[in-house]
N, C-alpha and C. Protein backbone atom coordinates (compact mmCIF):
# COMPACT_ATOMS: atom_id res chain seq x y z
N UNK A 1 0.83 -1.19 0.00
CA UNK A 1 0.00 0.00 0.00
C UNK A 1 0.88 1.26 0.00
N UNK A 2 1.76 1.04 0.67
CA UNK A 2 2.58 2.28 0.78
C UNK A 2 3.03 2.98 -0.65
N UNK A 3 3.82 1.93 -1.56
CA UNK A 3 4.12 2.55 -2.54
C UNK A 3 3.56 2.68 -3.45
N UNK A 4 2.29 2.35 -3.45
CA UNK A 4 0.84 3.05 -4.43
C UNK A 4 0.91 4.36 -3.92
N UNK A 5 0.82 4.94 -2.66
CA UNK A 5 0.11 6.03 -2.09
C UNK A 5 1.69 6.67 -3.00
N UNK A 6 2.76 6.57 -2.59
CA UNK A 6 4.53 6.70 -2.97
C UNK A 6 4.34 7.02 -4.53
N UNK A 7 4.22 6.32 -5.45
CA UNK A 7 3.71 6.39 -6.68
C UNK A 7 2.91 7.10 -6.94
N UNK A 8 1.48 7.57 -6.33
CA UNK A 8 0.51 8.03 -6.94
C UNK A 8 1.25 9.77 -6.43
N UNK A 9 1.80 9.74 -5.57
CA UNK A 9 2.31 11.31 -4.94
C UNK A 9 3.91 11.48 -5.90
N UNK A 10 4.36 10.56 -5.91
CA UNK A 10 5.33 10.87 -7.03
C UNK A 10 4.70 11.08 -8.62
N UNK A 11 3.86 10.67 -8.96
CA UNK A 11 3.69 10.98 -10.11
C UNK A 11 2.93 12.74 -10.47
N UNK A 12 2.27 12.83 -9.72
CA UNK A 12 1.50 14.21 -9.45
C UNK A 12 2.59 15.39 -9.32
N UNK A 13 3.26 14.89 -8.48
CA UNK A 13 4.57 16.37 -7.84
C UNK A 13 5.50 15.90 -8.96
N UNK A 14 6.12 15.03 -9.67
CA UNK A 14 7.19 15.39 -10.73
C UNK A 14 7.44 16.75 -10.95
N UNK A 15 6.23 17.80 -11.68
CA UNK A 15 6.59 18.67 -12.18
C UNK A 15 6.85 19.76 -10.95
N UNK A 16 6.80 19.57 -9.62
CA UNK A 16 7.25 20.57 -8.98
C UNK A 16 8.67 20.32 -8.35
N UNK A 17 9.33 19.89 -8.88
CA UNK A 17 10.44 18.92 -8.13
C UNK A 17 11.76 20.51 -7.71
N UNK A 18 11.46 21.14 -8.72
CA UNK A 18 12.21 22.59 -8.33
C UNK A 18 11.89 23.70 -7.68
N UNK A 19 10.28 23.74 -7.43
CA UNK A 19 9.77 24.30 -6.30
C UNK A 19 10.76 24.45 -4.87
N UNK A 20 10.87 25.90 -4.41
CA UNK A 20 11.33 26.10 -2.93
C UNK A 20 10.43 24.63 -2.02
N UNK A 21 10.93 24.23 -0.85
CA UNK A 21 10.39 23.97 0.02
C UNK A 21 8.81 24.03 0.34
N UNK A 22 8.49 25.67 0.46
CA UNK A 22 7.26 25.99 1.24
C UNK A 22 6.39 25.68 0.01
N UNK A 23 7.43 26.17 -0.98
CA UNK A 23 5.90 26.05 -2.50
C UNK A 23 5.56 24.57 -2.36
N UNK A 24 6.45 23.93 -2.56
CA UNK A 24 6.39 22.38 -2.44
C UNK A 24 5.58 21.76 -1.64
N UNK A 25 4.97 22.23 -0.20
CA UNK A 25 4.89 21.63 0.87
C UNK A 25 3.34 22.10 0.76
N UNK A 26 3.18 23.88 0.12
CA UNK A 26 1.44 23.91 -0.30
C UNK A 26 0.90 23.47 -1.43
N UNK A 27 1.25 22.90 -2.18
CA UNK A 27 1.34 22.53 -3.49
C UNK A 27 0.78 20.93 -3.22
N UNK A 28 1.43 20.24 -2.28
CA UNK A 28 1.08 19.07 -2.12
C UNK A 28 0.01 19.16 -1.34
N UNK A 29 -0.25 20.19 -0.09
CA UNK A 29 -0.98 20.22 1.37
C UNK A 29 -2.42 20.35 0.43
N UNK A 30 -2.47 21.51 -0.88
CA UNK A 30 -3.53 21.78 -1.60
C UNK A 30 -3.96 20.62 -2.41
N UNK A 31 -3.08 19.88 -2.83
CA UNK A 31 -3.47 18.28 -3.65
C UNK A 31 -4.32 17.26 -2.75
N UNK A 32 -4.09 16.98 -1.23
CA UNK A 32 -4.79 16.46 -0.57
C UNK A 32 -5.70 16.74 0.09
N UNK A 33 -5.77 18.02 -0.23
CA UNK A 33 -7.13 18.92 0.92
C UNK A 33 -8.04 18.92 -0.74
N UNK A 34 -7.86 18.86 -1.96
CA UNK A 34 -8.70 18.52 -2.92
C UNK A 34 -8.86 17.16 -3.21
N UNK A 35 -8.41 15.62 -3.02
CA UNK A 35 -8.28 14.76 -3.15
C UNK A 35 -9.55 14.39 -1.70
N UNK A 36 -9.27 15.01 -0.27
CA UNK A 36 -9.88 14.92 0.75
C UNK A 36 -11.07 15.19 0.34
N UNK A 37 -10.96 16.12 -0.26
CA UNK A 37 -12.60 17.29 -0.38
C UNK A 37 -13.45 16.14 -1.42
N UNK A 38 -12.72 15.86 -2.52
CA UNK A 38 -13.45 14.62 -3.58
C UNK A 38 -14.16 13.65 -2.69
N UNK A 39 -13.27 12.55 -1.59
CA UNK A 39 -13.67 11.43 -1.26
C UNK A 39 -14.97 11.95 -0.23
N UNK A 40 -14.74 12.97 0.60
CA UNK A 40 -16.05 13.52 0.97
C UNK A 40 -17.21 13.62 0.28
N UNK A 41 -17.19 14.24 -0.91
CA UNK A 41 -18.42 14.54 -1.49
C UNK A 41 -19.05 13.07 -1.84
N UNK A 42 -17.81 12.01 -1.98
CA UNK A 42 -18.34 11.03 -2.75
C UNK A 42 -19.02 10.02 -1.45
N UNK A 43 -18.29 10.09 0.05
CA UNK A 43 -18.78 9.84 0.98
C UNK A 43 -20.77 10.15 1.09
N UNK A 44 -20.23 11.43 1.35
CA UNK A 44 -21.79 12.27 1.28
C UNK A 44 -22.61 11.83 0.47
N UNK A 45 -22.50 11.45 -0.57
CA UNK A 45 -23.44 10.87 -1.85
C UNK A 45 -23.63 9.44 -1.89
N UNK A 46 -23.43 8.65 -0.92
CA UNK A 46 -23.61 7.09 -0.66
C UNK A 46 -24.73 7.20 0.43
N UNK A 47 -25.32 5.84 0.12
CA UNK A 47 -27.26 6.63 0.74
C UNK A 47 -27.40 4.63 1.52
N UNK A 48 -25.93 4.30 1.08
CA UNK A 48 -26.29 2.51 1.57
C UNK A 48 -25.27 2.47 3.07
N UNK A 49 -25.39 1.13 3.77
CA UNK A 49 -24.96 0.88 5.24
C UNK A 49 -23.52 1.73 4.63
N UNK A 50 -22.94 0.38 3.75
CA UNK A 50 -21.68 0.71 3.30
C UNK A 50 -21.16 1.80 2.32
N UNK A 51 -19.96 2.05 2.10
CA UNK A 51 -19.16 3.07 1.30
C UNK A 51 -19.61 2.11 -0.03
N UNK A 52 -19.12 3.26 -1.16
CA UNK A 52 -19.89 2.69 -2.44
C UNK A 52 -19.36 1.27 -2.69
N UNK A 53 -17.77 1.52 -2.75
CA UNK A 53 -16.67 -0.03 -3.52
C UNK A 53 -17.37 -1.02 -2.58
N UNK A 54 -17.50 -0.81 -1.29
CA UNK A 54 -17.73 -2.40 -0.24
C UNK A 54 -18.86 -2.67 -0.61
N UNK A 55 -20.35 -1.93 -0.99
CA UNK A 55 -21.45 -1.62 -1.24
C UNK A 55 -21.43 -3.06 -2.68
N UNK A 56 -20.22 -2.17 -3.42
CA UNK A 56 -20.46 -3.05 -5.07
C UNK A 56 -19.35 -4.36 -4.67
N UNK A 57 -18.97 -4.92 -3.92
CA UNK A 57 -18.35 -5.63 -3.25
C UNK A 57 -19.60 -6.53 -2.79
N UNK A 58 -20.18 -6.21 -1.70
CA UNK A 58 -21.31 -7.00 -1.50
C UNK A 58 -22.03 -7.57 -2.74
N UNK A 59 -22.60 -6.45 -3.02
CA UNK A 59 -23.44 -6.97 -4.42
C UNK A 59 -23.05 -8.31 -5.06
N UNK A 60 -21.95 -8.09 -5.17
CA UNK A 60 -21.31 -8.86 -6.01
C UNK A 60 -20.98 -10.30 -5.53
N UNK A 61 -21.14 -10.22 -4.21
CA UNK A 61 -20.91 -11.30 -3.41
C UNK A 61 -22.38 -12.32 -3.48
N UNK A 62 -23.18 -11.46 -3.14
CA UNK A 62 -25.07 -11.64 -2.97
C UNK A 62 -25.03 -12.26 -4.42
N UNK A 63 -24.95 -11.58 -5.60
CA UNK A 63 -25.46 -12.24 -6.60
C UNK A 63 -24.65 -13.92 -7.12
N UNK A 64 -23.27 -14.10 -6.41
CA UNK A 64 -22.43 -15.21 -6.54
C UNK A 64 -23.79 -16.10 -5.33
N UNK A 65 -23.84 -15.94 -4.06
CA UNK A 65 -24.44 -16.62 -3.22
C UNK A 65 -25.92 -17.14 -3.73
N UNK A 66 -26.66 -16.46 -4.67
CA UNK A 66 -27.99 -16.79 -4.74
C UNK A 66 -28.08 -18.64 -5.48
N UNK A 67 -26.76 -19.16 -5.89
CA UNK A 67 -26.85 -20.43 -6.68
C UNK A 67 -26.10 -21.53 -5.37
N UNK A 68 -25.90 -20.81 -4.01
CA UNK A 68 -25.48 -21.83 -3.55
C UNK A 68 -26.29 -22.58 -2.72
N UNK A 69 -26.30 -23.64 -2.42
CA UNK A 69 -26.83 -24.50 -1.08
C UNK A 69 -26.60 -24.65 0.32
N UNK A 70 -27.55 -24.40 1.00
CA UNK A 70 -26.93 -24.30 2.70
C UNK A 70 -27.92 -24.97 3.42
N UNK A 71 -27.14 -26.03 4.50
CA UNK A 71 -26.97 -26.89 5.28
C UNK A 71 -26.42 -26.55 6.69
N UNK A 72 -27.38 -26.28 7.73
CA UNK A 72 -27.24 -25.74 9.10
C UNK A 72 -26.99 -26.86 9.87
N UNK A 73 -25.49 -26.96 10.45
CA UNK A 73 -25.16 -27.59 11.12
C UNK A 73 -25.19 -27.49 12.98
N UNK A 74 -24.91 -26.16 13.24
CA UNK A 74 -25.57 -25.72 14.47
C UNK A 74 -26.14 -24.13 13.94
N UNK A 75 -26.57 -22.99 14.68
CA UNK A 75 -27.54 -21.53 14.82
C UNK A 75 -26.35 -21.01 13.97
N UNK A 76 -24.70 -21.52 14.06
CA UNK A 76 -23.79 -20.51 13.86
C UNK A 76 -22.70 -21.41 12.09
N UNK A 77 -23.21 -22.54 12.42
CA UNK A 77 -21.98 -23.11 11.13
C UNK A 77 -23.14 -24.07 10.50
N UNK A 78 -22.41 -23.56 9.35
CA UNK A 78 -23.03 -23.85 7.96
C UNK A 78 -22.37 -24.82 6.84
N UNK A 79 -22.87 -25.95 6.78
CA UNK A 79 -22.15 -26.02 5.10
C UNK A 79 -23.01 -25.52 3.89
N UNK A 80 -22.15 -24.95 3.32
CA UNK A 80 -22.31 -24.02 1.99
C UNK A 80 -21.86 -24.69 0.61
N UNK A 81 -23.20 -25.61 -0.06
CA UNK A 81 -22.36 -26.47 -1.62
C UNK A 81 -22.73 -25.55 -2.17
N UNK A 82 -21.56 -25.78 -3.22
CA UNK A 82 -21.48 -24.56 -4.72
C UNK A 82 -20.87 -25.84 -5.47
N UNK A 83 -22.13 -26.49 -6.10
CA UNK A 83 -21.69 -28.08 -7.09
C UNK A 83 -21.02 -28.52 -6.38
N UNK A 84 -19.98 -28.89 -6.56
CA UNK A 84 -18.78 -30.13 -6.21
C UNK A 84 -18.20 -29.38 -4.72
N UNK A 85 -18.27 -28.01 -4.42
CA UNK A 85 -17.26 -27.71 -3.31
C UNK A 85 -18.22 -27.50 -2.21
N UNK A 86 -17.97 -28.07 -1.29
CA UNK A 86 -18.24 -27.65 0.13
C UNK A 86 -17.28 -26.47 0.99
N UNK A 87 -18.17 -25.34 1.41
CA UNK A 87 -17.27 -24.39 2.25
C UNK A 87 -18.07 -24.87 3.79
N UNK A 88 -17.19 -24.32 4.92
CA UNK A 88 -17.92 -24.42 6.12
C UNK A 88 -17.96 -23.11 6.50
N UNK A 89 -18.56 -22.47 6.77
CA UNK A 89 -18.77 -21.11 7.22
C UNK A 89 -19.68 -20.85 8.97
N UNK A 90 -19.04 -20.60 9.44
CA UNK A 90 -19.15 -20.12 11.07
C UNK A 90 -19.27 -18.46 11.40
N UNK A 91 -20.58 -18.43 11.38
CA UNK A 91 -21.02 -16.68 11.54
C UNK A 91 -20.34 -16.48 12.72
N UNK A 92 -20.39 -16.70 13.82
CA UNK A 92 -19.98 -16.66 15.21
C UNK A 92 -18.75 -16.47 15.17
N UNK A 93 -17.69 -16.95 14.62
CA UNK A 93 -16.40 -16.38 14.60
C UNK A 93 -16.09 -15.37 13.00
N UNK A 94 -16.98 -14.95 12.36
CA UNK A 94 -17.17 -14.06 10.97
C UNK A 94 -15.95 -15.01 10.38
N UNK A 95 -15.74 -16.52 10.11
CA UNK A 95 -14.80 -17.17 8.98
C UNK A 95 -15.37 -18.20 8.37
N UNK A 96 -15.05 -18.20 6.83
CA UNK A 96 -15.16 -19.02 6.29
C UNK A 96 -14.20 -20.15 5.10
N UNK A 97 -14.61 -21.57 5.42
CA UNK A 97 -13.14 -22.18 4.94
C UNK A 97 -12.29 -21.61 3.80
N UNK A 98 -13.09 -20.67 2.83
CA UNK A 98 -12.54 -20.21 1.74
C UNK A 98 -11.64 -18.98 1.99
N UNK A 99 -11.73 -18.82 3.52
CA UNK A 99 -10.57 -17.35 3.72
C UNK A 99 -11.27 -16.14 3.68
N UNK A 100 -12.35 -16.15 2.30
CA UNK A 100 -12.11 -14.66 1.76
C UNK A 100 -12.96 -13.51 3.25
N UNK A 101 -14.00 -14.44 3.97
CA UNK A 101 -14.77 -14.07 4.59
C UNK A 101 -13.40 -13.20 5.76
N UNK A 102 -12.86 -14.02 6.62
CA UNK A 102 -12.10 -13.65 7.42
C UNK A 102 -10.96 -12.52 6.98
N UNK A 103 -10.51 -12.77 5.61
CA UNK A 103 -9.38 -11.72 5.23
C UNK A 103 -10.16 -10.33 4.92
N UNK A 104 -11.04 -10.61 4.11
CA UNK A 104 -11.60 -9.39 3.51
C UNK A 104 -12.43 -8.16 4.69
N UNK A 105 -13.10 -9.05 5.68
CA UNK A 105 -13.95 -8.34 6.79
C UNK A 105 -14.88 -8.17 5.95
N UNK A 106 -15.82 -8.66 4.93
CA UNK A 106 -17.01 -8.70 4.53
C UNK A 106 -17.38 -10.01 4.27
N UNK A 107 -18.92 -10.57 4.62
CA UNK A 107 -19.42 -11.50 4.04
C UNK A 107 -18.73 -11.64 2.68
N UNK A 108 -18.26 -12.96 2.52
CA UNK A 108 -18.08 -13.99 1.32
C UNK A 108 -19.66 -14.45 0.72
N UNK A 109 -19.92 -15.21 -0.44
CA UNK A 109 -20.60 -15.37 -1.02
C UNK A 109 -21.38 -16.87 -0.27
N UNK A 110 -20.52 -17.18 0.38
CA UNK A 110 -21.00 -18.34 1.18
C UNK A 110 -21.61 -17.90 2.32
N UNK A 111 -20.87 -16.95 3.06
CA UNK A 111 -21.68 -16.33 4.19
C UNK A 111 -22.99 -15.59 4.09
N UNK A 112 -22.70 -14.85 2.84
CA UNK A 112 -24.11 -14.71 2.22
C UNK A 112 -25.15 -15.42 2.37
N UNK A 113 -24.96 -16.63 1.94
CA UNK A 113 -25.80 -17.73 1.75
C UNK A 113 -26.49 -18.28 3.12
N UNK A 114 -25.35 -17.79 3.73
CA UNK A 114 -25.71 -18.89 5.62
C UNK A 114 -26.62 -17.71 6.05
N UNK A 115 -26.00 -16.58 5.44
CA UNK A 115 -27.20 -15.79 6.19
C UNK A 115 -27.99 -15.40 5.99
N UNK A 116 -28.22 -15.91 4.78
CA UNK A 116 -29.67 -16.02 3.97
C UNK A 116 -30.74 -16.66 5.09
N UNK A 117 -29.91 -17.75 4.59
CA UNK A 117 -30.33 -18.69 5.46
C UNK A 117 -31.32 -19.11 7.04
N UNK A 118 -30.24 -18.14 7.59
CA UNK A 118 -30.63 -17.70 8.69
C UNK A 118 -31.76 -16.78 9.03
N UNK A 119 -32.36 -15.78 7.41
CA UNK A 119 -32.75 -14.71 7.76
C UNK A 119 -31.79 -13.65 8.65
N UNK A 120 -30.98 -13.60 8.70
CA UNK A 120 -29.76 -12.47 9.12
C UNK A 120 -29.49 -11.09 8.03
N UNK A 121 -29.53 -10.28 8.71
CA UNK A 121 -28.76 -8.94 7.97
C UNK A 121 -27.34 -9.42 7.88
N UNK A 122 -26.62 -8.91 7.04
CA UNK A 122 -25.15 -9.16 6.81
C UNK A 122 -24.48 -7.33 7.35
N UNK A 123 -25.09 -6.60 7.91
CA UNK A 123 -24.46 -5.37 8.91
C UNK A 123 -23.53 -5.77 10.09
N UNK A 124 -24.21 -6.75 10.68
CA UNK A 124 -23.37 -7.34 11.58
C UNK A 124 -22.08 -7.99 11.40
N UNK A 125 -21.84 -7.93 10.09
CA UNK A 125 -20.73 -9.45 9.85
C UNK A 125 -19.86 -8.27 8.94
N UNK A 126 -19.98 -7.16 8.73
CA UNK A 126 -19.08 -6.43 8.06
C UNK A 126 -17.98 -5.52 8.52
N UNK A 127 -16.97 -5.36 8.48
CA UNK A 127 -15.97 -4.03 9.37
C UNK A 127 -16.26 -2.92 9.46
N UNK A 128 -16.50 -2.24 10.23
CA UNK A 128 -17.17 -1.15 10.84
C UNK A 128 -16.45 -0.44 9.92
N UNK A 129 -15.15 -0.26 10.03
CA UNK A 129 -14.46 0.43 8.80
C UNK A 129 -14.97 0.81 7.12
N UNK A 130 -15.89 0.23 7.26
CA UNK A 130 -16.44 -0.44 5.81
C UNK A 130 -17.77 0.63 5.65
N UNK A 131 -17.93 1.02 6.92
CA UNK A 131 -19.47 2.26 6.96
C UNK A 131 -19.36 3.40 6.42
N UNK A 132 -20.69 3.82 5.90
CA UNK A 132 -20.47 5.25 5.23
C UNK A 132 -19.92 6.28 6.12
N UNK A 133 -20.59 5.58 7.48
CA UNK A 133 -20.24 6.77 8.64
C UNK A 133 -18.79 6.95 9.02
N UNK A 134 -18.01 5.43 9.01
CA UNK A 134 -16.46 5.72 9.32
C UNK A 134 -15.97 6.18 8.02
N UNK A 135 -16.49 6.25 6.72
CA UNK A 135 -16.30 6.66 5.93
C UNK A 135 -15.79 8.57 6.05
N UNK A 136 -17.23 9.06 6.43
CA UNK A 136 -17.58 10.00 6.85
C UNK A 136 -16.32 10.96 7.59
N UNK A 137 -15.96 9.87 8.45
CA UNK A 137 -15.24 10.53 9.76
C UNK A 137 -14.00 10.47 9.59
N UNK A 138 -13.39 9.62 8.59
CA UNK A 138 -12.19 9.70 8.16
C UNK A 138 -11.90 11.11 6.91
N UNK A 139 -12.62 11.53 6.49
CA UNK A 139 -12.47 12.95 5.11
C UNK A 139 -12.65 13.78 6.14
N UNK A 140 -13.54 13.79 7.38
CA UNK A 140 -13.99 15.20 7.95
C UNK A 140 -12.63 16.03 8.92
N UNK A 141 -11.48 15.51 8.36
CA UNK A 141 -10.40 16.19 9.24
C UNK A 141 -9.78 17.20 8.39
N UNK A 142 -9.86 17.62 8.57
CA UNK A 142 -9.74 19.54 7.74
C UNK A 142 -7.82 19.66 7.54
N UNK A 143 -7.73 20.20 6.15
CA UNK A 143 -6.04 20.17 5.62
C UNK A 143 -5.75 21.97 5.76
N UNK A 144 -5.07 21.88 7.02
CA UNK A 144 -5.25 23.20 7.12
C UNK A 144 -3.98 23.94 6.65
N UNK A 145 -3.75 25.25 6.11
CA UNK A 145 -2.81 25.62 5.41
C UNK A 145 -1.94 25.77 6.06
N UNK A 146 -0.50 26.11 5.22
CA UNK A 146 0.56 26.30 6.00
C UNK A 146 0.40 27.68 6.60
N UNK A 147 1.37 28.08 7.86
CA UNK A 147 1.13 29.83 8.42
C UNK A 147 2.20 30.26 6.96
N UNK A 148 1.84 31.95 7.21
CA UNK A 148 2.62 32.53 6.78
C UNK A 148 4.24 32.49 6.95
N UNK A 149 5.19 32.38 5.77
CA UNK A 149 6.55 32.08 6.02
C UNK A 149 7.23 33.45 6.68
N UNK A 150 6.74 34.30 5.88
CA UNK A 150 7.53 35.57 6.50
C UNK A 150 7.28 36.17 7.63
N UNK A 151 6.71 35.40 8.71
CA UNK A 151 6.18 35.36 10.16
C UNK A 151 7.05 34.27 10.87
């Protein structure tokens, strides 16, 4: 992750590379207080639990889950056939044998299914991180300018 963020800030500032210092330092401070200001608006304009990508993330998960089969083994674990493969999926600890459930912090397409199953919302089983609201609260920290240099 780092050297995406490394890359995407090196590619933008190239052309200021001879900029003084201070120019340099508002030049960039102004690139992320407009980059900030974007993901806000786009925050603000999401009307679902989740931020848009996790939102089309789900989706995408839901429409894989609607062909699978589920088999309640106890309130919390599930087997989940998809043809030939069996997953086991355990709401109670949010994992499922396929990984993606536990790595990703969103329902998998199997968990989907269990919690279909169940009649369950899938709000519960997602990373809070993943909300419009922590969404929200992460843009709302203000890029405030540099002071005056000749002070």
């Amino acid at each position: 992750m780092t050297s995406n963020i490394a890359e995407s800030l090196n590619a933008v500032t190239k052309d200021t590379i001879e900029l003084p210092i201070v120019e340099l330092l508002e030049y960039i401070r102004t690139l992320l207080k407009r980059w900030t200001n974007e993901k806000l608006l786009k925050a603000n304009g999401t009307f679902t639990y989740l931020g848009k990508k996790y939102n089309k993330d789900l989706e995408d998960n839901r429409t894989l889950s609607q062909k699978l089969r589920v088999r309640a083994s106890t309130d919390y674990i599930h087997r989940v056939i998809d043809v030939m493969k069996r997953y086991i999926v355990c709401l109670q600890n949010k994992r499922c044998s396929c990984g993606q459930f536990q790595f990703d912090e969103l329902p998998c397409a199997h968990a989907l299914a269990a919690l279909r199953h169940e009649n369950e919302s899938y709000e519960n089983y997602c990373s809070p991180y993943y909300t419009r609201e922590s969404l929200l609260h992460t843009y709302e920290i203000p890029v405030d300018p540099l002071p005056d240099e000749s002070k």
